[in-house]
Protein backbone atom coordinates (compact mmCIF):
# COMPACT_ATOMS: atom_id res chain seq x y z
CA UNK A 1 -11.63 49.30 56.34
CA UNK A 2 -11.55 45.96 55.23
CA UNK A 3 -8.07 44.18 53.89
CA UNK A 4 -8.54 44.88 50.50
CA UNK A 5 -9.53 48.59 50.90
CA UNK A 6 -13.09 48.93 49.84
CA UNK A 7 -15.48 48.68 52.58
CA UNK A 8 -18.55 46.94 51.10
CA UNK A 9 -21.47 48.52 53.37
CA UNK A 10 -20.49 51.85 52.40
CA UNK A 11 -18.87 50.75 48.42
CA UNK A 12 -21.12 52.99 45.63
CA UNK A 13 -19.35 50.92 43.32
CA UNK A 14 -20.50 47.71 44.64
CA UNK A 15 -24.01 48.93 45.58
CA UNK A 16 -24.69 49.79 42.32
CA UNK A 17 -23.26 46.25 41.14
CA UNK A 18 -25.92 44.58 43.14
CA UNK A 19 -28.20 47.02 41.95
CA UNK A 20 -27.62 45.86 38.82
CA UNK A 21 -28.03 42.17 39.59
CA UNK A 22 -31.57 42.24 41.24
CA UNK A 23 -32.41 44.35 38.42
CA UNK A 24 -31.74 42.43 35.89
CA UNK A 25 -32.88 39.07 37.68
CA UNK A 26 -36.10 40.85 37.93
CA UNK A 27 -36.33 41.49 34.82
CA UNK A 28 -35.35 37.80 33.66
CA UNK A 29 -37.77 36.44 36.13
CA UNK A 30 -41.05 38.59 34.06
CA UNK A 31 -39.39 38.22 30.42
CA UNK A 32 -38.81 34.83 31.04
CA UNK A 33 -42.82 33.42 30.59
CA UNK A 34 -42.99 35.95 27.45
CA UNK A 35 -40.13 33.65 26.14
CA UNK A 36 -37.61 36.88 26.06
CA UNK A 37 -34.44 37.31 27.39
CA UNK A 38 -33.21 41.13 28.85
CA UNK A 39 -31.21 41.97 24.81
CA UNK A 40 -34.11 40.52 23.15
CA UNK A 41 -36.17 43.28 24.76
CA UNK A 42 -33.45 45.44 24.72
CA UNK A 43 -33.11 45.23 20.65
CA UNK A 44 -36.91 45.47 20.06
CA UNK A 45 -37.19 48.59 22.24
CA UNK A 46 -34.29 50.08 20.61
CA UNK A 47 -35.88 49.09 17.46
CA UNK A 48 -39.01 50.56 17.98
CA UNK A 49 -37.14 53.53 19.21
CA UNK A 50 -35.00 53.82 16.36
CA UNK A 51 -35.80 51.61 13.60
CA UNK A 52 -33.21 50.97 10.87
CA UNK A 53 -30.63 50.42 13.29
CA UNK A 54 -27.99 48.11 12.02
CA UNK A 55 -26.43 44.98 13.56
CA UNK A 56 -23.35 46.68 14.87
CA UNK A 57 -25.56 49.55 16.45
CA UNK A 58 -27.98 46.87 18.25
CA UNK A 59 -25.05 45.18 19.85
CA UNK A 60 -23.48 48.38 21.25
CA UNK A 61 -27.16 49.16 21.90
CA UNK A 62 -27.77 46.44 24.10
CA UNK A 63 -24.03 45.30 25.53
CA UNK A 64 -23.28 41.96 23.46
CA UNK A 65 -21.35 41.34 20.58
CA UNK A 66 -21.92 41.50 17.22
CA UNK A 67 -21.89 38.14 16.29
CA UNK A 68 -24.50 37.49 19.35
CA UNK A 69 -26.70 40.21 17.87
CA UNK A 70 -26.59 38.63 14.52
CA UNK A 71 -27.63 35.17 16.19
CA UNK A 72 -30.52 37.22 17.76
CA UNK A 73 -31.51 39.25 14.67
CA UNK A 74 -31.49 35.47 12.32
CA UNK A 75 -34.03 34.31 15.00
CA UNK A 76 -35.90 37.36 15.19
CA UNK A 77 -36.61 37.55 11.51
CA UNK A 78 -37.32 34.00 11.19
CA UNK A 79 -39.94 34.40 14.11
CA UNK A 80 -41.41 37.16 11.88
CA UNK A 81 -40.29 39.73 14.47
CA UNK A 82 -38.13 41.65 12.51
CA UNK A 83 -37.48 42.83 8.77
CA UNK A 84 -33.88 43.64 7.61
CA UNK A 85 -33.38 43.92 3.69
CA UNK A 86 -31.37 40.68 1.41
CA UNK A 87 -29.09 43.44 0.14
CA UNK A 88 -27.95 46.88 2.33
CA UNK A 89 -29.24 50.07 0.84
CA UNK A 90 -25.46 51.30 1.38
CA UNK A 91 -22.62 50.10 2.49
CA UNK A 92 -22.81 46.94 4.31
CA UNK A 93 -25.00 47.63 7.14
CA UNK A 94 -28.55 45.95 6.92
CA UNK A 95 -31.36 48.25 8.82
CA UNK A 96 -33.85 46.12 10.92
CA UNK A 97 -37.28 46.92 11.63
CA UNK A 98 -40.14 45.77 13.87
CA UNK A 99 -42.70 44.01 12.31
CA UNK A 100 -46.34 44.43 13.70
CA UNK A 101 -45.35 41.23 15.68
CA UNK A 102 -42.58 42.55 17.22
CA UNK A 103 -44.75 45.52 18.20
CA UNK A 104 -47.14 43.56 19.77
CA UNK A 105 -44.52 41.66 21.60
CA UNK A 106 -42.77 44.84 22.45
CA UNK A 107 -45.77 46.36 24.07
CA UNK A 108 -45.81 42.75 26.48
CA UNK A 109 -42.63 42.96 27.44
CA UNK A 110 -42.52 47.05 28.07
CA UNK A 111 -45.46 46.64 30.50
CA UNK A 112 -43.52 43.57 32.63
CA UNK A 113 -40.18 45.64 32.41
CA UNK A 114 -42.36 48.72 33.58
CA UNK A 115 -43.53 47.08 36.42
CA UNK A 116 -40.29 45.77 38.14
CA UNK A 117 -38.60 49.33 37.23
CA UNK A 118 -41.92 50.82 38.94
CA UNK A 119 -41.36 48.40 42.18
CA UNK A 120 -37.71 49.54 42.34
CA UNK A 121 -38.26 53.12 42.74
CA UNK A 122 -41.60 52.62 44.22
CA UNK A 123 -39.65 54.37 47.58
CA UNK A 124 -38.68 57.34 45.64
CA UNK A 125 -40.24 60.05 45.07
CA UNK A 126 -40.60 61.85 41.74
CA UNK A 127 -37.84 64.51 42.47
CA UNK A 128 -35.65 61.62 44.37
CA UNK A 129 -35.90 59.53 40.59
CA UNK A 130 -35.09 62.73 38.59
CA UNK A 131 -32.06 63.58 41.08
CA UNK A 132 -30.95 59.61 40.70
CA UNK A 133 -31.36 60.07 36.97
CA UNK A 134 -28.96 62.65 36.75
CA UNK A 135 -26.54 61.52 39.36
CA UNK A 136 -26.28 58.05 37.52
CA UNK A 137 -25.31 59.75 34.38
CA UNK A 138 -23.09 61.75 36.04
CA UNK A 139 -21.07 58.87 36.80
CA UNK A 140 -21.56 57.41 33.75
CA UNK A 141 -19.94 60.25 31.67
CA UNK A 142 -17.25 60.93 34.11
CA UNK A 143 -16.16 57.38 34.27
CA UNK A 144 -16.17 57.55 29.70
CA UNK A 145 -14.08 60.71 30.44
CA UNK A 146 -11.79 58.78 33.05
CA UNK A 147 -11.40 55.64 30.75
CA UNK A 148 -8.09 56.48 28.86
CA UNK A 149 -6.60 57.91 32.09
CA UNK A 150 -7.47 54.90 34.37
């Protein structure tokens, strides 16, 4: 055991931290030449997913704040990648929507993000990926559970 407790080699924790890095620099290193960053794809998937999502939603969506979502969202609309309304339909909240632009970008970017998620589990087989699948949400929802108590 090391000094400060956690053994690294044999850490989940910090496995799945590094997991989490090459991941996402993979993912920065194909989005990058499509001129995207990882929550630009993230919104236009969620988007196409869900349209009418509001500002707020997006950013929990996609892990950033609000007011970096609405940065995102200005640029996206100017771009002619989204469509939100001048005036919300209720309330305050202003539903975005992919354009045919976005789409088209969408389908781009889904194929690159495809491919480095495809060389990741490319060692797993299809029962290994459903049993990681579940596992990882396992530990998700127990961790939300945990959260007050910790």
């Amino acid at each position: 055991m090391s000094a400060s407790g956690i053994e690294l080699e044999t850490s989940l924790g910090y496995l799945i931290k590094e997991t989490s890095s090459a991941l996402r620099e993979a993912m920065e290193a194909v989005l990058r030449p499509l001129g995207m960053t990882i929550t630009h794809y993230s919104c236009l998937e969620l988007l196409a997913q869900r349209p009418g999502l509001s500002n707020s939603e997006l950013a929990r969506g996609t892990f950033v704040t609000r007011q970096s979502m609405n940065v995102l969202l200005q640029r996206l609309e100017r771009e002619g990648v989204v469509t939100r309304p001048d005036a919300a339909p209720s309330g305050r909240a202003l539903p975005t929507k992919l354009t045919d632009r976005g789409r088209r970008q969408l389908a781009e970017a889904s194929a690159a993000v495809r491919s480095v998620e495809d060389a990741m589990l490319s060692g797993l087989s299809s029962e290994a990926r459903g049993e990681l699948r579940e596992h990882l949400r396992s530990c998700v929802a127990a961790l939300r559970e945990a959260a007050p108590r910790i």
